[in-house]
C-alpha atoms as a PDB file:
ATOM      1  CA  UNK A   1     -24.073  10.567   9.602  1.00  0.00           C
ATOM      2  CA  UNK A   2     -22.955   7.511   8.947  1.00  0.00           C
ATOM      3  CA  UNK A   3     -21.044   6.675   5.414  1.00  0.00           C
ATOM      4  CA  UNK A   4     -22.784   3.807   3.445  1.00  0.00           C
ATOM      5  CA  UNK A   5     -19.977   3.498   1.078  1.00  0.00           C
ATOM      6  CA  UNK A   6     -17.619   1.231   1.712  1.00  0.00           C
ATOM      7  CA  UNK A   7     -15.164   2.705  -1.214  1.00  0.00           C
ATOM      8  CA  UNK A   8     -15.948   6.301   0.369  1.00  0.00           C
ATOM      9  CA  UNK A   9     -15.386   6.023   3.589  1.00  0.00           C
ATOM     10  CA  UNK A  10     -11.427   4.555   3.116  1.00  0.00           C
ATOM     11  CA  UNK A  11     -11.347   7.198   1.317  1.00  0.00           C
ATOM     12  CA  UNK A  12     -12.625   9.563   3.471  1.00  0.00           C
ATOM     13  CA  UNK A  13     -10.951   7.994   6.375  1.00  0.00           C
ATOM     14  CA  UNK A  14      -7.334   8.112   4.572  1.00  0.00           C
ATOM     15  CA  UNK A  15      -7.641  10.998   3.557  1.00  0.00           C
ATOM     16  CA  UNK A  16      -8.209  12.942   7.211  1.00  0.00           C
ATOM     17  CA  UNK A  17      -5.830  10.758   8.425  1.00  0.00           C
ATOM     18  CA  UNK A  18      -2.921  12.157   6.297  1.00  0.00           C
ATOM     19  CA  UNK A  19      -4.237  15.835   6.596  1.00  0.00           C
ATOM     20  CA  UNK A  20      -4.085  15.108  10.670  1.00  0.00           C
ATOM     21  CA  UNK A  21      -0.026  13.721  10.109  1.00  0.00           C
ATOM     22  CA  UNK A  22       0.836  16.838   7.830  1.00  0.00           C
ATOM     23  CA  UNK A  23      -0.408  18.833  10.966  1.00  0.00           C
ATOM     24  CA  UNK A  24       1.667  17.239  13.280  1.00  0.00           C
ATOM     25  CA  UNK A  25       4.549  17.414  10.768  1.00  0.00           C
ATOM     26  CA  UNK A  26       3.953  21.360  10.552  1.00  0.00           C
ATOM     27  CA  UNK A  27       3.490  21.953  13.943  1.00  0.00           C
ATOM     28  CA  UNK A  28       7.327  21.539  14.417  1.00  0.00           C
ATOM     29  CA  UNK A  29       7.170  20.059  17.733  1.00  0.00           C
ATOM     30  CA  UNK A  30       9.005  17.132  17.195  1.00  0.00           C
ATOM     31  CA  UNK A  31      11.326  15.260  14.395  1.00  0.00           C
ATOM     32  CA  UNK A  32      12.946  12.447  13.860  1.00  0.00           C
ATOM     33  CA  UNK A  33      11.832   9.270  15.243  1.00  0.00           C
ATOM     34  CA  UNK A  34       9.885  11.235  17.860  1.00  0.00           C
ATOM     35  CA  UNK A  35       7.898  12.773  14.862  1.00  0.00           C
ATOM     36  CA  UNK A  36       7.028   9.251  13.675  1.00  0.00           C
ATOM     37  CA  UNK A  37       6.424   7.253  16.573  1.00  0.00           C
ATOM     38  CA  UNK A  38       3.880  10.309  17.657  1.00  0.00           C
ATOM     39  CA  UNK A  39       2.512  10.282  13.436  1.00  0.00           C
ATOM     40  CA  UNK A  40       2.051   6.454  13.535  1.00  0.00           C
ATOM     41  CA  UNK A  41       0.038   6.507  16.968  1.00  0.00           C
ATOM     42  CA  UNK A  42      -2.164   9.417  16.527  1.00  0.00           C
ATOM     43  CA  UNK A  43      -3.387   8.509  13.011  1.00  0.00           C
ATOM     44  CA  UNK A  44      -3.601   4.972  14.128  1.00  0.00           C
ATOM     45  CA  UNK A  45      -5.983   6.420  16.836  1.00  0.00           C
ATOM     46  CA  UNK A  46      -8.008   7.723  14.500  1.00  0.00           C
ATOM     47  CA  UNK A  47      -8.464   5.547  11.729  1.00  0.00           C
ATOM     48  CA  UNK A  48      -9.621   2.905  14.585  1.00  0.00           C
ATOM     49  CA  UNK A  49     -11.500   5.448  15.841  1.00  0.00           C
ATOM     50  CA  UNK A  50     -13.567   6.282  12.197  1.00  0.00           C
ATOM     51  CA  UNK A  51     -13.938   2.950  11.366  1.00  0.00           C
ATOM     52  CA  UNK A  52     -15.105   1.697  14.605  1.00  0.00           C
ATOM     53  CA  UNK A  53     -17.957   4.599  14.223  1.00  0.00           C
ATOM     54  CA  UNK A  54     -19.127   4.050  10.945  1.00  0.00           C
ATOM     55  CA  UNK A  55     -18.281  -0.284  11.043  1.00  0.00           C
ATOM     56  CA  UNK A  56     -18.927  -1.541  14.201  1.00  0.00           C
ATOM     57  CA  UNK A  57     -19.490  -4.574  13.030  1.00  0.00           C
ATOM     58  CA  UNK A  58     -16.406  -5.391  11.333  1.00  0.00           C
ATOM     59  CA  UNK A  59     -12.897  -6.251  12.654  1.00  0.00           C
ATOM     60  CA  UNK A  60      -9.448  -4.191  11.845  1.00  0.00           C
ATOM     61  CA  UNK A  61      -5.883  -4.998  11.658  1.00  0.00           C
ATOM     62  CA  UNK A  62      -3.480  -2.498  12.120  1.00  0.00           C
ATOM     63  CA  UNK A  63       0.203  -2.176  11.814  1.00  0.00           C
ATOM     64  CA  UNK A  64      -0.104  -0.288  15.352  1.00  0.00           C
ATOM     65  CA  UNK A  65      -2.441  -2.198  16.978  1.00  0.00           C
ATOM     66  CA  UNK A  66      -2.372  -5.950  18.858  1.00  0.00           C
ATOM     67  CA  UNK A  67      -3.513  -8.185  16.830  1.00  0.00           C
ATOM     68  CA  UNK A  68      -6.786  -9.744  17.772  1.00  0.00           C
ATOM     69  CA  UNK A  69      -7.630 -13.052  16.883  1.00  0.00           C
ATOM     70  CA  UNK A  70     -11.451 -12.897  16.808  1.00  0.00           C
ATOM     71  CA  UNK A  71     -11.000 -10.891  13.492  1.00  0.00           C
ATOM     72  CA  UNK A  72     -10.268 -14.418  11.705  1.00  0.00           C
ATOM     73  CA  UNK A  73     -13.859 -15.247  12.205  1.00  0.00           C
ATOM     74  CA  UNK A  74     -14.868 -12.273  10.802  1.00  0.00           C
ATOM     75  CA  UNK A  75     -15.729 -11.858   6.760  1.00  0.00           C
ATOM     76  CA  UNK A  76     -15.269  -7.955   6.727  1.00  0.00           C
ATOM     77  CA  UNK A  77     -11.362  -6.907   7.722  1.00  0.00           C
ATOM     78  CA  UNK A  78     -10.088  -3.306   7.638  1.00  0.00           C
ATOM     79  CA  UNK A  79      -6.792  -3.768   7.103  1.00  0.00           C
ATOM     80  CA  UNK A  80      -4.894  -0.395   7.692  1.00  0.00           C
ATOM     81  CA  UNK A  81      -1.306   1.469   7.854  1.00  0.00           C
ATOM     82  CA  UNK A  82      -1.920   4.663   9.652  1.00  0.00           C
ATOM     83  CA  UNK A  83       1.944   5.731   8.336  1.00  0.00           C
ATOM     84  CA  UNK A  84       3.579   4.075   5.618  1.00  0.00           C
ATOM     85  CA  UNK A  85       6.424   5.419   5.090  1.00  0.00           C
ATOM     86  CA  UNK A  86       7.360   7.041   8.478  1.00  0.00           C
ATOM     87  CA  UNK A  87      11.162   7.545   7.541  1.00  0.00           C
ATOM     88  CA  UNK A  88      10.279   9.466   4.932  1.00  0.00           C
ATOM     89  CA  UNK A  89       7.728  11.194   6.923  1.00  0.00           C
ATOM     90  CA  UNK A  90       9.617  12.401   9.443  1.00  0.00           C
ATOM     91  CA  UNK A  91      12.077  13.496   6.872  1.00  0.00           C
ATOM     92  CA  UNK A  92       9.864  15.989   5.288  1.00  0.00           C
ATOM     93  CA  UNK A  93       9.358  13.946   1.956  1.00  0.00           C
ATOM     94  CA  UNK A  94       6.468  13.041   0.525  1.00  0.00           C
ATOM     95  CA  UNK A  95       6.834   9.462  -0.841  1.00  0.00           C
ATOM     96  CA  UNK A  96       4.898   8.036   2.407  1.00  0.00           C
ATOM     97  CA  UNK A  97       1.524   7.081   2.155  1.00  0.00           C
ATOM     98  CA  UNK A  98      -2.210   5.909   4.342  1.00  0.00           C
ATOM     99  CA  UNK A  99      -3.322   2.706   4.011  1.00  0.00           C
ATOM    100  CA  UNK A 100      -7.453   1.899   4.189  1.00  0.00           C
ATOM    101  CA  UNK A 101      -7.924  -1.531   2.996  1.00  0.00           C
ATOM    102  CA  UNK A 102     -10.406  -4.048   3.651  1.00  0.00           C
ATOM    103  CA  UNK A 103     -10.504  -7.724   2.823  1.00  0.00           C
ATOM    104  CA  UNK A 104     -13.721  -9.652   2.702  1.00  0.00           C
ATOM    105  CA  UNK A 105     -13.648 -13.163   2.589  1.00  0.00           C
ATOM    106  CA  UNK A 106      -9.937 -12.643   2.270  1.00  0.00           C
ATOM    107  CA  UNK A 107     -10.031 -10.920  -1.107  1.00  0.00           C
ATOM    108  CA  UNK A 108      -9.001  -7.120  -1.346  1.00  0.00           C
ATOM    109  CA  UNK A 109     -12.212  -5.590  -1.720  1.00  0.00           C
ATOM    110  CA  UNK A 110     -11.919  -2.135  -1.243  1.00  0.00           C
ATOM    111  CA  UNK A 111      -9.032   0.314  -0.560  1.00  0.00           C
ATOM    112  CA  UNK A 112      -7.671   3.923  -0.681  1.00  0.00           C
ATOM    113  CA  UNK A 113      -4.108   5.168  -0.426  1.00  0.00           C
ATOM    114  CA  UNK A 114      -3.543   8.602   0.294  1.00  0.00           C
ATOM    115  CA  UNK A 115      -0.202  10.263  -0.508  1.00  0.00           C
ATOM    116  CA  UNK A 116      -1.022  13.517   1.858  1.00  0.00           C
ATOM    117  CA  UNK A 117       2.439  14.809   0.459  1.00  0.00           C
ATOM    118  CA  UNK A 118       1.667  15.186  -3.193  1.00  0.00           C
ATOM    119  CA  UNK A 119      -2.306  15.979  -2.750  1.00  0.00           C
ATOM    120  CA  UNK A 120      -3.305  13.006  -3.864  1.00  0.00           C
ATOM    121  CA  UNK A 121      -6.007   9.903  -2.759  1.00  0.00           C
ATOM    122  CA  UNK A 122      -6.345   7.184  -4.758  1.00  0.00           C
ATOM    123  CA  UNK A 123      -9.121   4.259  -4.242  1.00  0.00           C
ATOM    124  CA  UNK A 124     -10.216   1.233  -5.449  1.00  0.00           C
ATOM    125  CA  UNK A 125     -13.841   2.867  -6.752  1.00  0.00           C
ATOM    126  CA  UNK A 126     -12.012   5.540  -8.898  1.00  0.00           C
ATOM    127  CA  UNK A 127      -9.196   4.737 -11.221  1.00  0.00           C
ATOM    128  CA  UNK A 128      -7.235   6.935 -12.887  1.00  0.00           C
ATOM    129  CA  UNK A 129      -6.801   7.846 -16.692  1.00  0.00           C
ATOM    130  CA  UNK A 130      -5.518   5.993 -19.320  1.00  0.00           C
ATOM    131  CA  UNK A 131      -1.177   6.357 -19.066  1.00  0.00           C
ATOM    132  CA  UNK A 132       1.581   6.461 -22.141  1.00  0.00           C
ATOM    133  CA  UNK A 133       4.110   4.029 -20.879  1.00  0.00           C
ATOM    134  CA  UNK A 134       7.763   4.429 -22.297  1.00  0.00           C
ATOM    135  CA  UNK A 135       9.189   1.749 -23.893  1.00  0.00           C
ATOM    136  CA  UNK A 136      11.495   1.229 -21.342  1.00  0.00           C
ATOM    137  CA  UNK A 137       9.864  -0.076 -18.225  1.00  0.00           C
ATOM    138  CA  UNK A 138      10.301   1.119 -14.843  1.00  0.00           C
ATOM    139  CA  UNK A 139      10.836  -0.768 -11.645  1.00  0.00           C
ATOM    140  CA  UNK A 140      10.238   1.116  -8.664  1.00  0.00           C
ATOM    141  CA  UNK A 141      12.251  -0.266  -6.003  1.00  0.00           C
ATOM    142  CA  UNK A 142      13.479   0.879  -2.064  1.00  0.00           C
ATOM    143  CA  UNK A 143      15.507   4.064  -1.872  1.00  0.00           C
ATOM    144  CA  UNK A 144      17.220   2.665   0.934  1.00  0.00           C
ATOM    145  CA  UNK A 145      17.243  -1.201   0.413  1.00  0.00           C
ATOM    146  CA  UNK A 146      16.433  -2.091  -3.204  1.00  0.00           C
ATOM    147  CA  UNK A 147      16.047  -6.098  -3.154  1.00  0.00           C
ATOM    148  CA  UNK A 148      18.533  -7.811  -5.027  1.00  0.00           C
ATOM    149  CA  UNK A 149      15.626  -9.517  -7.008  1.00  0.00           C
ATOM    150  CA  UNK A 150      14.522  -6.283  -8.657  1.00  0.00           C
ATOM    151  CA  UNK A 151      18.263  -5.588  -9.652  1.00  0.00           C
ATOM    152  CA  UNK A 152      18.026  -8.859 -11.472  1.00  0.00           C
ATOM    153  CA  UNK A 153      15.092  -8.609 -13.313  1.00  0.00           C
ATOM    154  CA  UNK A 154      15.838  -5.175 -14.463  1.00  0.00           C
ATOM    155  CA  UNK A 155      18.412  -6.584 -16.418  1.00  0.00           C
ATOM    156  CA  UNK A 156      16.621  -9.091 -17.844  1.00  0.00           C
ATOM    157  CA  UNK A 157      14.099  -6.547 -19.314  1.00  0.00           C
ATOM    158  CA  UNK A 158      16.165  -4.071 -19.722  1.00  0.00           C
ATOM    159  CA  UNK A 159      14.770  -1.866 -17.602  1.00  0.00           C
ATOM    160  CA  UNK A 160      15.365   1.248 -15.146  1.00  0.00           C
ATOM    161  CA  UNK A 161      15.175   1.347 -11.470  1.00  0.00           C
ATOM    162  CA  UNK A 162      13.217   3.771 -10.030  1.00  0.00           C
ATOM    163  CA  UNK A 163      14.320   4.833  -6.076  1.00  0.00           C
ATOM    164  CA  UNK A 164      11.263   5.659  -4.327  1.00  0.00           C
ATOM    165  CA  UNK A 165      10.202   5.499  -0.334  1.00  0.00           C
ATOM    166  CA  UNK A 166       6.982   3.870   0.992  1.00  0.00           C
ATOM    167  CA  UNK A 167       5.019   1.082  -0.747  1.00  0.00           C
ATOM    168  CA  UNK A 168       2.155   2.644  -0.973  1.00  0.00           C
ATOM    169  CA  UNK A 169       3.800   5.146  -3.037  1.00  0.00           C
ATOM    170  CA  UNK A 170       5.569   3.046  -5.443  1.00  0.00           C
ATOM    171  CA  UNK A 171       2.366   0.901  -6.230  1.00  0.00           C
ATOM    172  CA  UNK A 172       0.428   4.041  -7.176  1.00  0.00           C
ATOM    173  CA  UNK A 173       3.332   5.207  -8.952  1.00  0.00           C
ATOM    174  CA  UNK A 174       2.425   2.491 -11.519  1.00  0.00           C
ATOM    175  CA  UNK A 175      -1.010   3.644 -11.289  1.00  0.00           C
ATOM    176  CA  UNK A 176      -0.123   6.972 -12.716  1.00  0.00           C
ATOM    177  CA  UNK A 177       2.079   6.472 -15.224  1.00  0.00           C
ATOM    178  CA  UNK A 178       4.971   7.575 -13.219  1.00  0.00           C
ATOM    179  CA  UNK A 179       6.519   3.959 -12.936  1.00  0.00           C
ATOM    180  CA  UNK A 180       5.435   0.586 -14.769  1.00  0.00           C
ATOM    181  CA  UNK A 181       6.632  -2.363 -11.977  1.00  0.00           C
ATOM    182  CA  UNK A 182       6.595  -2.636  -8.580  1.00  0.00           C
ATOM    183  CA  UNK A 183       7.695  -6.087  -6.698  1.00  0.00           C
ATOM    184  CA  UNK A 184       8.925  -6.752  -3.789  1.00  0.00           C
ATOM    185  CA  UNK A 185      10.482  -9.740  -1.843  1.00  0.00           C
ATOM    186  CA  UNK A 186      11.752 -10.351   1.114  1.00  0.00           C
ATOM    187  CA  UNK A 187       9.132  -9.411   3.739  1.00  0.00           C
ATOM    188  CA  UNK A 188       6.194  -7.306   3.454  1.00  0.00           C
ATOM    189  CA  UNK A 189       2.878  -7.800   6.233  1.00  0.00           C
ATOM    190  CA  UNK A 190      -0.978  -7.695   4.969  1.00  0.00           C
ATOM    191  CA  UNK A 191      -0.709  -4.117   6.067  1.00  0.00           C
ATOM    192  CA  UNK A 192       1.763  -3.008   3.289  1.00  0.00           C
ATOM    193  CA  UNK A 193      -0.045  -3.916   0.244  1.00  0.00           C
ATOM    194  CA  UNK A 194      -3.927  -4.798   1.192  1.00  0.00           C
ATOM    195  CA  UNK A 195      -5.219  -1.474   0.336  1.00  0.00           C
ATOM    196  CA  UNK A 196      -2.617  -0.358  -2.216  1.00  0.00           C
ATOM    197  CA  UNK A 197      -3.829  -4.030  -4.174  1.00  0.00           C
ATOM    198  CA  UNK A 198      -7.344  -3.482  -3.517  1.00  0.00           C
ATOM    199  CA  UNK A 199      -6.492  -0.183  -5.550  1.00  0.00           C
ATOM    200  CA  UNK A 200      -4.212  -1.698  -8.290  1.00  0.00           C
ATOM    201  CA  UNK A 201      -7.128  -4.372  -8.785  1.00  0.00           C
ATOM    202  CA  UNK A 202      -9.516  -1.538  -9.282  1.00  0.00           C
ATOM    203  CA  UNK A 203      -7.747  -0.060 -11.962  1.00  0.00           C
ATOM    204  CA  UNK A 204      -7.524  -3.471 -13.426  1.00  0.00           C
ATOM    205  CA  UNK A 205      -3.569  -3.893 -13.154  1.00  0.00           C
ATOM    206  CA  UNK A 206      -2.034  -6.474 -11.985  1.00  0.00           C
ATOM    207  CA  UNK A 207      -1.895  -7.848  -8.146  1.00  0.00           C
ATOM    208  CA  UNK A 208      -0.580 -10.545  -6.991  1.00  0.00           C
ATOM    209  CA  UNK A 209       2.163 -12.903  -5.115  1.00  0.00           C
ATOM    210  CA  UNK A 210       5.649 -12.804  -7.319  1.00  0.00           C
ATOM    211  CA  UNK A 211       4.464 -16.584  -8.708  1.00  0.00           C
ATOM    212  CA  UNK A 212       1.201 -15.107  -9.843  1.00  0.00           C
ATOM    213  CA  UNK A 213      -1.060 -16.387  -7.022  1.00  0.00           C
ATOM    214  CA  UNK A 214      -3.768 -14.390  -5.974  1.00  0.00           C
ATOM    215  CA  UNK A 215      -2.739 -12.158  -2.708  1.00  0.00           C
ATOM    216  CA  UNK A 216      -5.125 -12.783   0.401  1.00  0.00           C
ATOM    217  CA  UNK A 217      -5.504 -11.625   3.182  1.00  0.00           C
ATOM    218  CA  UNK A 218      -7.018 -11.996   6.996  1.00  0.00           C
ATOM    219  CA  UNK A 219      -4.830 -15.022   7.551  1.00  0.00           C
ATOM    220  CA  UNK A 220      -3.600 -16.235  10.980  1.00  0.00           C
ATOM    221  CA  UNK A 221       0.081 -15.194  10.453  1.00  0.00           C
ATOM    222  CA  UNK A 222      -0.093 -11.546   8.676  1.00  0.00           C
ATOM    223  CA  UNK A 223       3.462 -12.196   6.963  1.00  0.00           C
ATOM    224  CA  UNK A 224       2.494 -11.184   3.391  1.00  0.00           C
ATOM    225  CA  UNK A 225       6.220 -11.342   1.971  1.00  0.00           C
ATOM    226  CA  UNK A 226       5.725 -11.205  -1.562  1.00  0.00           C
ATOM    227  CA  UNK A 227       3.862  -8.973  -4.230  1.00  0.00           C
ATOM    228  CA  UNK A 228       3.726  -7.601  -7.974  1.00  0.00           C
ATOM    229  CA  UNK A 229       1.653  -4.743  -9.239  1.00  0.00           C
ATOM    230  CA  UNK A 230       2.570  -3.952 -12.699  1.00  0.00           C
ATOM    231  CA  UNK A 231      -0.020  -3.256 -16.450  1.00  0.00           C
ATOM    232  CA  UNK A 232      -1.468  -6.481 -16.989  1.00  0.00           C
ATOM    233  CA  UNK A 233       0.000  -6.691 -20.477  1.00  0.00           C
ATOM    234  CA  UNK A 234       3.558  -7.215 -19.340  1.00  0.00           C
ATOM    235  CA  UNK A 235       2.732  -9.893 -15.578  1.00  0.00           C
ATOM    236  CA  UNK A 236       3.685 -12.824 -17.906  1.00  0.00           C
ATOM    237  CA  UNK A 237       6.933 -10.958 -18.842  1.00  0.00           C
ATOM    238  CA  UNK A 238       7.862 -10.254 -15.215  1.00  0.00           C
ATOM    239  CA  UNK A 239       7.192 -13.796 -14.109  1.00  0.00           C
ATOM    240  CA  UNK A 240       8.845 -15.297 -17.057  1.00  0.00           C
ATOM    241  CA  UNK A 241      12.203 -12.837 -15.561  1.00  0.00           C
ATOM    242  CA  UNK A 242      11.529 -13.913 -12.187  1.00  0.00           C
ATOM    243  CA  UNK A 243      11.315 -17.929 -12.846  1.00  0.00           C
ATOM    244  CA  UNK A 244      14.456 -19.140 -12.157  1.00  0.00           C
ATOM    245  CA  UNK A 245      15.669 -16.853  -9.805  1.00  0.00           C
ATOM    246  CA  UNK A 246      16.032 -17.804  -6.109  1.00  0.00           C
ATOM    247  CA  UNK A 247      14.136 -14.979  -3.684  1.00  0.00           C
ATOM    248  CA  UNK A 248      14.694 -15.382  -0.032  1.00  0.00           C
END
């Protein structure tokens, strides 16, 4: 049967995919890098697999995949990370996350993230309850390579850093209340953020490049090196904190 949807079936599709990478994880065949190199190709495999069953018609770009060039003449773009967060995978955490996004007309449409770890899907058709945010905001930032421009504007608003591991996990950390900014700069690829912005957009946060331009997507050279998903309420306060500062 095929799913209608399109909200459902990234959801759908996200979600198997992360119950097929905790099965590999549990198997205890393999760890390390071996454990994410074989994570990233087999849910790659069958995300392309799902979505080339129930989409034919539409093209996908994949973090593990060649890019193909014909999908720039498409409208309809899956955009996907089978394993985001495969350090953290393959260390047994579970701040790594499954990317199902899709872009039409270059806008990001439609998305789930799954965080297999904690239980949890979230999509761009579903948001979550209302939050209490503390009055000190949060920044959730790289446990292994927090960007120097985070550090900065954390001290202009006073706030905490929060050490967390995949992107997809820190942006839907702000979705539930469990962190209140997340930016990054210095490199990120449509794959990183197209389905956890399609989500944050659905929820009506926040989405966007670190000067406040909208994020899109399906462009020629994936490079996607800047974002910010934060409450609406405070964007004009992060910009204002990230004006005169110089990000590489």
């Amino acid at each position: 049967m095929i799913i209608e949807d399109d909200a459902e079936l990234a959801a759908r599709v996200a979600e198997e995919a992360g119950r097929i990478l905790l099965a590999i994880r549990a198997g205890g065949l393999l760890a390390g890098q071996p454990l994410g190199r074989a994570g990233d190709a087999t849910a790659n495999a069958f995300i392309l697999a799902a979505l080339g069953h129930h989409r034919p018609d539409d093209a996908i770009l994949s973090e593990e995949s060649a890019d193909a060039p014909e999908r720039l003449a498409r409208r309809r773009v899956w955009i996907v990370d089978p394993l985001d967060g495969t350090r953290e995978y393959a260390e047994g955490r579970s701040d790594w996350a499954v990317h199902v996004g899709l872009a039409v007309d270059g806008i990001p449409a439609v998305g789930a993230v799954a965080l297999p770890g904690q239980g949890r899907v979230l999509r761009s058709d579903q948001a979550p309850g209302a939050v209490v945010r503390p009055a000190r905001l949060r920044i959730l930032v790289s446990r292994t390579r927090p960007p120097a421009v985070s550090t900065a504007v954390a001290e202009r608003l006073g706030a905490e850093l929060v050490p967390m591991g995949s992107a997809g996990a820190k942006a839907m950390c702000v979705l539930l209340g469990e962190g209140d900014i997340y930016l990054h700069a210095g490199g990120q690829y449509e794959w990183d953020n197209c389905a956890p912005a399609a989500v944050a957009l659905g929820a009506g946060l926040a989405a966007t490049r670190l000067d406040g331009s909208p994020l899109l997507y399906n462009r020629p050279d994936p490079l996607l090196p800047d974002l910010l998903i934060c409450p609406s309420d405070i964007s004009a306060r992060v910009r204002a904190a990230l004006s005169d500062l110089s990000i590489e």
